[in-house]
N, C-alpha and C. Protein backbone atom coordinates (compact mmCIF):
# COMPACT_ATOMS: atom_id res chain seq x y z
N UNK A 1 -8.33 7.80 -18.70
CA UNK A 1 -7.89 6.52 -18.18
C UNK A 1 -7.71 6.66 -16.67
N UNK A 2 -8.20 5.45 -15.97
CA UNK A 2 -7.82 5.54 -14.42
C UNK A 2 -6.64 5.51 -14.20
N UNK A 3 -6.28 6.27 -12.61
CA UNK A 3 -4.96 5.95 -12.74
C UNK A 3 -5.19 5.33 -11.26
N UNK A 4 -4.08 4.26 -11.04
CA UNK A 4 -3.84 3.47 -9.39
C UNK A 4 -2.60 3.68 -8.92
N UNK A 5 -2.70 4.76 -7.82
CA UNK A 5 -1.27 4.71 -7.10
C UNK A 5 -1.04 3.91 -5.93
N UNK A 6 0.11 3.96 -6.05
CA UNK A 6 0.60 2.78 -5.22
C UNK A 6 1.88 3.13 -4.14
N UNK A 7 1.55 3.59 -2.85
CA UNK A 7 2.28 4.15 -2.24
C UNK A 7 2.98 2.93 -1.68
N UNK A 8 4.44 3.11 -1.32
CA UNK A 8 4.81 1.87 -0.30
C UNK A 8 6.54 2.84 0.74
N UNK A 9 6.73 2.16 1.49
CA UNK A 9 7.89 2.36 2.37
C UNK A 9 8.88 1.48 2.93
N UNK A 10 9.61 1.20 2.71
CA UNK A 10 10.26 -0.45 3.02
C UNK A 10 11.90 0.44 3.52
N UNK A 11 12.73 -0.37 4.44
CA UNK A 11 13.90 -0.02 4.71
C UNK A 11 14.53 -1.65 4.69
N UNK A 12 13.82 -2.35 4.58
CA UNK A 12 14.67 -3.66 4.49
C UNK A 12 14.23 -4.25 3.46
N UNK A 13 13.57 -3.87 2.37
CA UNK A 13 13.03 -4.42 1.10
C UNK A 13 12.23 -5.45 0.98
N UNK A 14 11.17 -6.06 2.33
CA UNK A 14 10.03 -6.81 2.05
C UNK A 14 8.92 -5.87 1.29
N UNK A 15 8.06 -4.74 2.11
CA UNK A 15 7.53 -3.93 1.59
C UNK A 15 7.51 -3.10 0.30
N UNK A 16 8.73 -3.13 -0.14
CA UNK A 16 9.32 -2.74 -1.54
C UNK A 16 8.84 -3.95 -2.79
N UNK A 17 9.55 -5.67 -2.43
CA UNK A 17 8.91 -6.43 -3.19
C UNK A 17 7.60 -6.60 -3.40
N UNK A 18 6.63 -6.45 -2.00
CA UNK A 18 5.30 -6.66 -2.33
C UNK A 18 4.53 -5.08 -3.16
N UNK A 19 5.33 -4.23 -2.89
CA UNK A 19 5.06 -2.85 -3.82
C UNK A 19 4.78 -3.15 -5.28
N UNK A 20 6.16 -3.65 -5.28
CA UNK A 20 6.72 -3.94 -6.88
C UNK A 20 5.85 -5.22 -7.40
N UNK A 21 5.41 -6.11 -6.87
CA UNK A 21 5.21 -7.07 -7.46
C UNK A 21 3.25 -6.62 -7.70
N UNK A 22 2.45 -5.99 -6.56
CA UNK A 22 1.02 -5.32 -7.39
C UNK A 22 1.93 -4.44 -8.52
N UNK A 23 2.36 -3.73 -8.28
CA UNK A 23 2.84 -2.82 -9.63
C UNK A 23 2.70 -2.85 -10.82
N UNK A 24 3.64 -4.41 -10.57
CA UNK A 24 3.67 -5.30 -11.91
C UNK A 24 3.13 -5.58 -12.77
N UNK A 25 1.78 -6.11 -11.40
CA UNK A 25 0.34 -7.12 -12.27
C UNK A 25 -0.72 -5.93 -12.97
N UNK A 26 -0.22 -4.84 -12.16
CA UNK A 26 -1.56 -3.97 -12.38
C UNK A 26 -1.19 -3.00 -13.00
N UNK A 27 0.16 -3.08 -14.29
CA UNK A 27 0.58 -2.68 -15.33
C UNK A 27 0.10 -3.69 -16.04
N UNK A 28 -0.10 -4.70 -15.84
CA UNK A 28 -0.65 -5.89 -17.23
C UNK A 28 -2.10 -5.89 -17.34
N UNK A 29 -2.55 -4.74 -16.67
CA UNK A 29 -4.26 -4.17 -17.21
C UNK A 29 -4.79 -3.35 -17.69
N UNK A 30 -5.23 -4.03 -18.88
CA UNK A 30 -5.20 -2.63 -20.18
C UNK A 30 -6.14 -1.54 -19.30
N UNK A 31 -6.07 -0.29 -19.87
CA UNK A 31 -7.33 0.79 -19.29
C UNK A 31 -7.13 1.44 -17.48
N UNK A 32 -5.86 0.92 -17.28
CA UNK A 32 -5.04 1.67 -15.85
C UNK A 32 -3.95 2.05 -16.15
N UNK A 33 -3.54 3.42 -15.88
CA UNK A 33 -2.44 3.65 -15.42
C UNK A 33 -1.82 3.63 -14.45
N UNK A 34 -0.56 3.10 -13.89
CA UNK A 34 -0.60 2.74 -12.59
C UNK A 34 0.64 3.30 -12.18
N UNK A 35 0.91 4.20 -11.01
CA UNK A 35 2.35 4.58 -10.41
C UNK A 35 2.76 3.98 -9.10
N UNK A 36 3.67 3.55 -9.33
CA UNK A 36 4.52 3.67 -7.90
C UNK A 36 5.38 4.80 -7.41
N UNK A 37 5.26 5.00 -6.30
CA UNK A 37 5.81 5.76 -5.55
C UNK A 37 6.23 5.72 -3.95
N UNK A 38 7.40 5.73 -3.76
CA UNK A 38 8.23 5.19 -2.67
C UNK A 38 7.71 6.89 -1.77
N UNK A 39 7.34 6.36 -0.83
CA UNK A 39 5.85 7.30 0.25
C UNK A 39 7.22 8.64 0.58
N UNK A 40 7.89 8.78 0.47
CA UNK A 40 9.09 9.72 0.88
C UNK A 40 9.33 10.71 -0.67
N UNK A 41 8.62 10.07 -2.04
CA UNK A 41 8.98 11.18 -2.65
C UNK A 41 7.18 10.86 -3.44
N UNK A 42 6.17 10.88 -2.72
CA UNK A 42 4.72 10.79 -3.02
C UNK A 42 3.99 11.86 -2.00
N UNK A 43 2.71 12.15 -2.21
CA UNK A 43 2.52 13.43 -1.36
C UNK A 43 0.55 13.83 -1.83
N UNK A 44 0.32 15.15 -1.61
CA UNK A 44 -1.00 15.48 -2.11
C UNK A 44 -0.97 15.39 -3.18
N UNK A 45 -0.34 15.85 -4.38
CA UNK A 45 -0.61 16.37 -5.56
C UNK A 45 -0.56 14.37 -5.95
N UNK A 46 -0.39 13.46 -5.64
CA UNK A 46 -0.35 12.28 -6.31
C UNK A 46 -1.51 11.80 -5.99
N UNK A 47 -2.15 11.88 -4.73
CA UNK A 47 -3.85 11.32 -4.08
C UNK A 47 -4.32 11.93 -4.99
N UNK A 48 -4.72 13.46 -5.62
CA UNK A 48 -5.51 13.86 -5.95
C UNK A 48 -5.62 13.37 -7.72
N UNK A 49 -4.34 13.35 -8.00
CA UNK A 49 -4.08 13.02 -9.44
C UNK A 49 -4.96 11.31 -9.47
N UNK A 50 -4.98 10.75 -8.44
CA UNK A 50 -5.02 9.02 -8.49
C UNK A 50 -6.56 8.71 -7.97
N UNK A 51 -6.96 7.53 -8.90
CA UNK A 51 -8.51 7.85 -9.04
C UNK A 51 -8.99 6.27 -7.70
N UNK A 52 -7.63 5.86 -7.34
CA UNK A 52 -7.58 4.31 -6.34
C UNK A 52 -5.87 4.37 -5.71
N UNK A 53 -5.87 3.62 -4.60
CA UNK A 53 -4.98 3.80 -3.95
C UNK A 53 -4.54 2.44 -3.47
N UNK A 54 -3.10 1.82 -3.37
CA UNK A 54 -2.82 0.72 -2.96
C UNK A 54 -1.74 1.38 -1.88
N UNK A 55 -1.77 0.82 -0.63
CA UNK A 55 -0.70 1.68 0.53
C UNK A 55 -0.38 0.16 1.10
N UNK A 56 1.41 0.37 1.11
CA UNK A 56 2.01 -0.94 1.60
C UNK A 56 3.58 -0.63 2.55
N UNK A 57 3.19 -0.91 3.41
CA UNK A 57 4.04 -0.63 4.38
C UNK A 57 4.45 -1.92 5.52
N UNK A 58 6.24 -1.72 5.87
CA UNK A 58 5.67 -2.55 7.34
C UNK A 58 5.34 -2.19 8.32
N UNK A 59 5.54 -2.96 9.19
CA UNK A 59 4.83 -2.35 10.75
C UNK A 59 6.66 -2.51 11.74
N UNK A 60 6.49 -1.28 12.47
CA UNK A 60 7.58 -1.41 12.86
C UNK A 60 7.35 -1.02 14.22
N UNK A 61 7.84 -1.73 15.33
CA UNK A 61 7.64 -1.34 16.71
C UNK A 61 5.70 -1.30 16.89
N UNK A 62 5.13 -1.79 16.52
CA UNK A 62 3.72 -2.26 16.52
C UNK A 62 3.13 -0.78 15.91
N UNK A 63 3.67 -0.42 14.69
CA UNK A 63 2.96 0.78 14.09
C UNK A 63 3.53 0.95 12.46
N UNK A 64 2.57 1.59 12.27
CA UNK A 64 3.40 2.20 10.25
C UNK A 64 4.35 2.51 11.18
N UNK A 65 5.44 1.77 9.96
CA UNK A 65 6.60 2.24 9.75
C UNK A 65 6.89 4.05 9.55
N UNK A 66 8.06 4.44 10.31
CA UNK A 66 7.81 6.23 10.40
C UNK A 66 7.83 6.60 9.18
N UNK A 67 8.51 6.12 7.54
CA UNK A 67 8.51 6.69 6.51
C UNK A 67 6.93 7.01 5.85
N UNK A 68 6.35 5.67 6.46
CA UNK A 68 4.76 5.87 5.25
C UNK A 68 4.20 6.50 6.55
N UNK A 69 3.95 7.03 7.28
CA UNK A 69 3.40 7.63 8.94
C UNK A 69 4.22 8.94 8.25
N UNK A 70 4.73 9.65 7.96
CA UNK A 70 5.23 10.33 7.65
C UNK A 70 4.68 10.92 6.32
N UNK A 71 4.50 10.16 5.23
CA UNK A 71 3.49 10.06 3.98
C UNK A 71 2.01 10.61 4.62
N UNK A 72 1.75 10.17 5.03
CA UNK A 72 0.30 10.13 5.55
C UNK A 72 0.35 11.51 6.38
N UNK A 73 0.83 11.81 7.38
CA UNK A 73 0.86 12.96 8.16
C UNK A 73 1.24 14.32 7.36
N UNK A 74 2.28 14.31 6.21
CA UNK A 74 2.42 15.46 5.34
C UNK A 74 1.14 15.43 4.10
N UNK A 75 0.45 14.19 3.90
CA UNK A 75 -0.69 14.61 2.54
C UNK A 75 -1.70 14.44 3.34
N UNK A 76 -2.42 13.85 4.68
CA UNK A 76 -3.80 14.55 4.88
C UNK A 76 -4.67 15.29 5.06
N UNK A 77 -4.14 16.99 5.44
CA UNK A 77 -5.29 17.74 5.67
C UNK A 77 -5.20 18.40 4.31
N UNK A 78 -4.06 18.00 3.30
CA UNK A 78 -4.54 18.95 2.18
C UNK A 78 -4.76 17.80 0.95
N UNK A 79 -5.46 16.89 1.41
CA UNK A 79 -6.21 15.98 1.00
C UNK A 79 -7.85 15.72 1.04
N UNK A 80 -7.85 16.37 2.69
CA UNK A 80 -9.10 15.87 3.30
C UNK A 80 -9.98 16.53 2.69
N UNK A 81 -11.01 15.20 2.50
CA UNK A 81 -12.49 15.45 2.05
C UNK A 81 -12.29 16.11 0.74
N UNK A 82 -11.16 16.20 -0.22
CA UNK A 82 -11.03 16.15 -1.80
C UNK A 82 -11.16 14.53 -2.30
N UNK A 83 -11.16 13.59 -2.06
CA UNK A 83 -10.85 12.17 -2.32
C UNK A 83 -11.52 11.04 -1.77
N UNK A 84 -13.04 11.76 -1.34
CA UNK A 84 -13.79 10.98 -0.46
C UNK A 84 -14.42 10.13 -1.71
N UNK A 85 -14.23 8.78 -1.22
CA UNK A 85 -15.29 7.44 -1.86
C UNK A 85 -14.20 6.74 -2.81
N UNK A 86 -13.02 7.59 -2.89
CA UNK A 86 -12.48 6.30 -3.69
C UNK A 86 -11.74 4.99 -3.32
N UNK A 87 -11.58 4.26 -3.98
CA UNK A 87 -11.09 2.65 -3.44
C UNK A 87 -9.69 2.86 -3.19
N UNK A 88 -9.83 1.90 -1.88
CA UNK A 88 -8.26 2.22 -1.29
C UNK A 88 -8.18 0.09 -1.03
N UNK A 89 -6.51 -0.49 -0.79
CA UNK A 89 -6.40 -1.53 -0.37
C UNK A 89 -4.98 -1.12 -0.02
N UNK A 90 -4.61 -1.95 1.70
CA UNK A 90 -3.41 -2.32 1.79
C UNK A 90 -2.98 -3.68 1.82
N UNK A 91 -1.43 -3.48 1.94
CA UNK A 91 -0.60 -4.58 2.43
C UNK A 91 0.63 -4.09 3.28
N UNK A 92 0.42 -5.25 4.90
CA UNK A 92 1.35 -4.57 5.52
C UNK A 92 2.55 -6.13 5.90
N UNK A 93 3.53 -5.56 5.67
CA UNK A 93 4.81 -6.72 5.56
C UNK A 93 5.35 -6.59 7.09
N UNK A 94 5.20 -7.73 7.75
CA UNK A 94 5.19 -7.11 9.51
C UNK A 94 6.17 -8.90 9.88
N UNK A 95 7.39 -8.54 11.17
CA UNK A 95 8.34 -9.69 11.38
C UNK A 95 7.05 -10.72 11.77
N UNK A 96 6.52 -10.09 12.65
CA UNK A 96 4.95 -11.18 13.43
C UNK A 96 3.89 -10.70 13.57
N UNK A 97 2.99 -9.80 13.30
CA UNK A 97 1.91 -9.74 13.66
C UNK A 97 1.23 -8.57 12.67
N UNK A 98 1.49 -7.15 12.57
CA UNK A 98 1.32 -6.39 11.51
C UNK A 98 -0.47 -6.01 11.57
N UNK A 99 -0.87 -6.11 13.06
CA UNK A 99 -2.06 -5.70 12.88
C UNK A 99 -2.60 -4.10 13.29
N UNK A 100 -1.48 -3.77 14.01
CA UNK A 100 -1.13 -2.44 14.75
C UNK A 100 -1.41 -1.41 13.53
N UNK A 101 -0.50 -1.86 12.33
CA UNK A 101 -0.11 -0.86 11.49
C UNK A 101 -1.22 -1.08 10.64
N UNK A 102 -1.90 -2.55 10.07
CA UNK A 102 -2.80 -2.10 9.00
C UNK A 102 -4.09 -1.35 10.41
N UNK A 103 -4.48 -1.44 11.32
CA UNK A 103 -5.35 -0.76 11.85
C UNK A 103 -5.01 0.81 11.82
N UNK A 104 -3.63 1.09 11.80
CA UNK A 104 -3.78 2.91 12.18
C UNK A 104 -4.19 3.23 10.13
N UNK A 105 -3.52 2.42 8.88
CA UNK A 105 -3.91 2.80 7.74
C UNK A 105 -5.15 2.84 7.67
N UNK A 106 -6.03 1.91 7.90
CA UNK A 106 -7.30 1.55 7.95
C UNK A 106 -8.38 2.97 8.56
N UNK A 107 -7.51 3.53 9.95
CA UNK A 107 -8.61 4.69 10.41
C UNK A 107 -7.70 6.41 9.82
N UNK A 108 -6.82 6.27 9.10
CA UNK A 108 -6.62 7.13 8.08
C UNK A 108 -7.43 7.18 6.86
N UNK A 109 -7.86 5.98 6.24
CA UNK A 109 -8.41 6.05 5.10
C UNK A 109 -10.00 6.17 5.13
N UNK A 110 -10.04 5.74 6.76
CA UNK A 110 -11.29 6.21 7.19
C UNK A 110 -11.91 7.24 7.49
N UNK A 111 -10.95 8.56 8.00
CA UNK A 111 -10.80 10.11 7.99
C UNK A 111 -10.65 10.44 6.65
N UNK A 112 -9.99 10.10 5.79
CA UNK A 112 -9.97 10.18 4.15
C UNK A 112 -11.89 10.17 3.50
N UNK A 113 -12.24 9.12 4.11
CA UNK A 113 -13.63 8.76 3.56
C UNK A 113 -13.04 7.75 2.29
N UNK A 114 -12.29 7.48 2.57
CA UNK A 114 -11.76 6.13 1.28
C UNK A 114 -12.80 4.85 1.30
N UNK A 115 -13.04 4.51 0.25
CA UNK A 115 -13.74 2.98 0.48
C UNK A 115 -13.21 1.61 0.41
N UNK A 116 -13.21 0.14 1.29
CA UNK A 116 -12.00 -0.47 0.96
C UNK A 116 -12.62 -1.38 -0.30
N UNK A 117 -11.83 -1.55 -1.09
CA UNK A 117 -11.65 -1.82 -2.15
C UNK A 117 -11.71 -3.73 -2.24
N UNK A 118 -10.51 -3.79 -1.38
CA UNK A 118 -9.61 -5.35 -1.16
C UNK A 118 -9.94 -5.22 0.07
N UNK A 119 -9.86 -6.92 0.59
CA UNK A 119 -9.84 -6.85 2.65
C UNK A 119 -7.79 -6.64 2.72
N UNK A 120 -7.28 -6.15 3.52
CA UNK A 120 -6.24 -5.80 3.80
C UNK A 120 -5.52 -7.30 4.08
N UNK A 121 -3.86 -7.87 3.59
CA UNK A 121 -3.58 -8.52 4.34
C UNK A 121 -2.43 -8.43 4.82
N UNK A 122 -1.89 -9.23 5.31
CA UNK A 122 -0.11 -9.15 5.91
C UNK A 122 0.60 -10.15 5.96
N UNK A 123 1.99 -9.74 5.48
CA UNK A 123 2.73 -10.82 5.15
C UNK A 123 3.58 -10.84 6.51
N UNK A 124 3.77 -11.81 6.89
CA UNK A 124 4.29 -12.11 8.06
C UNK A 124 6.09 -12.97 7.59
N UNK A 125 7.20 -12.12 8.10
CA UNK A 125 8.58 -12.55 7.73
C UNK A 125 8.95 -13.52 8.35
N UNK A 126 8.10 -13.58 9.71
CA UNK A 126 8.47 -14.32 11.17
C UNK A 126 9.82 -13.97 11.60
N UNK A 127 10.57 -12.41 11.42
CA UNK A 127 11.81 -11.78 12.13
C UNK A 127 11.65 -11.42 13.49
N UNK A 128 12.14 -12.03 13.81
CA UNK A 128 12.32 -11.98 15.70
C UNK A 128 13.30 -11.73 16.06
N UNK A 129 14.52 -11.94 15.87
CA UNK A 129 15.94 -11.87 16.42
C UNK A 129 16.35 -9.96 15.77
N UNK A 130 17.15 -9.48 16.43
CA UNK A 130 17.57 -7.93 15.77
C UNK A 130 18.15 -7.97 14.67
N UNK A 131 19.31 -9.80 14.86
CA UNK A 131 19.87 -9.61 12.91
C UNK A 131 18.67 -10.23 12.03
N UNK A 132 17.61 -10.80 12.42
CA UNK A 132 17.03 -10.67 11.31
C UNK A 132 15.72 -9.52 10.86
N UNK A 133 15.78 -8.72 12.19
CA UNK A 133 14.80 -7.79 11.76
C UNK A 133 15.79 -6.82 10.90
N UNK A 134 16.63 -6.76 11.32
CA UNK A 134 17.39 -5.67 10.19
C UNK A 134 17.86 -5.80 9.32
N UNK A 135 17.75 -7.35 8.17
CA UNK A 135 18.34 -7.99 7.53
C UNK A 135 17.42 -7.50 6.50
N UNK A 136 17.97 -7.65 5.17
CA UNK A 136 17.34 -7.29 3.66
C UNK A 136 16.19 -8.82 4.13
N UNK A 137 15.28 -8.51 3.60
CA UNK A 137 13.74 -9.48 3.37
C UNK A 137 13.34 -10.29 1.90
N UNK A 138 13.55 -11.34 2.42
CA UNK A 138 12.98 -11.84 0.48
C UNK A 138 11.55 -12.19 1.32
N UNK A 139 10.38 -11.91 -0.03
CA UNK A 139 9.11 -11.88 0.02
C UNK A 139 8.98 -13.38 -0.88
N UNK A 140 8.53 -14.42 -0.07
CA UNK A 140 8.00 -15.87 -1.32
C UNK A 140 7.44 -15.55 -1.94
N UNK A 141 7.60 -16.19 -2.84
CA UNK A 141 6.63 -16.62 -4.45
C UNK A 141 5.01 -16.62 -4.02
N UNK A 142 4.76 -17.39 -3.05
CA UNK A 142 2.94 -17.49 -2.98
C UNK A 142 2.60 -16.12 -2.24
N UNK A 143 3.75 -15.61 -1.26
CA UNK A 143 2.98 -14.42 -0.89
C UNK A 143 3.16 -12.95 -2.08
N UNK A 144 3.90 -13.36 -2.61
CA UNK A 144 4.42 -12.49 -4.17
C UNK A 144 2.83 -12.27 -4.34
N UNK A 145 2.43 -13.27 -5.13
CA UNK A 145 0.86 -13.68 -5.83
C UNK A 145 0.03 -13.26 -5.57
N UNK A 146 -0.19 -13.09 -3.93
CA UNK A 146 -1.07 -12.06 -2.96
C UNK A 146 -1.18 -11.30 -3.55
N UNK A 147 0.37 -10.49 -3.94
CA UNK A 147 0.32 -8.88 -4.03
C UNK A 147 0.12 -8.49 -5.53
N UNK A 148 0.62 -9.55 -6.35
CA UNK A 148 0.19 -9.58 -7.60
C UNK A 148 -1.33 -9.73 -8.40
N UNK A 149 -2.13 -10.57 -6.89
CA UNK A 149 -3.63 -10.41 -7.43
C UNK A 149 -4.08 -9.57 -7.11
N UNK A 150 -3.73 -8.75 -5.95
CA UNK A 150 -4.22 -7.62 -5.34
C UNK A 150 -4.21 -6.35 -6.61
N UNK A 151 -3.00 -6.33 -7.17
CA UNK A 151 -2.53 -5.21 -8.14
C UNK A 151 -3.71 -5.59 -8.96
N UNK A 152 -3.29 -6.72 -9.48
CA UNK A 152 -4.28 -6.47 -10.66
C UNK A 152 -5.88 -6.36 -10.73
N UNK A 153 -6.33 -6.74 -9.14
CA UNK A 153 -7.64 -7.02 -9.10
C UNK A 153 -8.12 -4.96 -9.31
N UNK A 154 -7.31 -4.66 -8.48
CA UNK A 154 -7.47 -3.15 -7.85
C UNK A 154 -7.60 -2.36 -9.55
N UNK A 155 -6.62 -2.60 -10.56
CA UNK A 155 -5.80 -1.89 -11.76
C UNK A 155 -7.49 -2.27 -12.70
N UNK A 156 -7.68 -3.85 -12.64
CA UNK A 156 -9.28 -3.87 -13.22
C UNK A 156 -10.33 -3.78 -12.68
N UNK A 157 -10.05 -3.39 -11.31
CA UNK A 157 -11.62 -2.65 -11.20
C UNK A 157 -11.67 -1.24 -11.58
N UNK A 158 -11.10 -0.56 -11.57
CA UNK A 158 -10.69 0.66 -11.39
C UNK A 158 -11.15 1.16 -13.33
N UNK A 159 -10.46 0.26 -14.13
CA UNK A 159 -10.77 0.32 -15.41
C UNK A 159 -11.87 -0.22 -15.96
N UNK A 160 -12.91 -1.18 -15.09
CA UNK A 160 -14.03 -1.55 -15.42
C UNK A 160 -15.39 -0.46 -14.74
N UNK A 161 -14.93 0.11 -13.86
CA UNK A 161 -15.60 1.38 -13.27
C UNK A 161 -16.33 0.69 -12.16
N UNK A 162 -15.91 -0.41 -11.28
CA UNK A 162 -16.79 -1.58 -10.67
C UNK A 162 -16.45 -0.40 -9.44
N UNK A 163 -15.45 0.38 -8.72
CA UNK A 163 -14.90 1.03 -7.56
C UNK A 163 -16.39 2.47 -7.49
């Protein structure tokens, strides 16, 4: 059975809901197994175990956030070029703009040799002020759906062998 991991990093819990909510969908597809794993206790031995990859992070100070930048910097060279061609998709949860950060995932998964799977998107909080960048994050319902079609699109391709 395939399996789809699903790395994510959140300190204010937008990135966490949109984690949780592909998670969700892409447990409701028969013929995937699917993990989550919060990027601080995920690593090599989970890329190699995982046959597709979903990476969701925000962007913080116009970059991955340091926890999943941190993910990424401890599992790539004992990754590299074991995991070339498989399907990768993100989502990056950013106060305004969030293009900084899906671009540095994007030329990681590109040193990976990953293939993209999904086009990447970003949920935008519109946090501008310091109390609301540091404020817990609710993720809406329609951008929920995003992440919920994303899961599941990723969980059945992966089990239809389409990746």
């Amino acid at each position: 059975m395939p399996k789809l991991l699903i790395v994510y990093f959140s300190r204010t819990g937008g990135a966490k809901q949109m984690a949780k909510a592909a998670f969700e969908a892409a447990q409701s597809e028969d013929g995937t197994e699917t993990i989550l794993k919060w990027a601080e206790d995920a690593g090599p031995d989970d890329l190699l175990a995982a046959d597709g990859y979903i990476f969701c992070a925000p962007e913080n100070l116009a970059a991955i956030a340091g926890g999943m930048k941190e993910f990424f910097d401890r599992s790539y060279y004992a990754v590299l070029g074991k995991i070339e061609g498989r399907p990768y998709a993100q989502m990056i949860c950013a106060g305004s703009d969030g293009e900084n950060a899906m671009k540095q995932t994007a030329r990681i998964a590109t040193g990976w040799r990953l293939k993209v799977a999904q086009e990447p998107f970003i949920i935008c909080t519109h946090a501008q002020t310091t109390e609301q960048i540091l404020a817990d994050k609710t993720i809406g319902e329609e951008d929920l759906q995003k992440c919920r079609e994303l899961g599941e699109a990723m969980a059945a391709g992966l089990a239809m062998g389409v990746f």
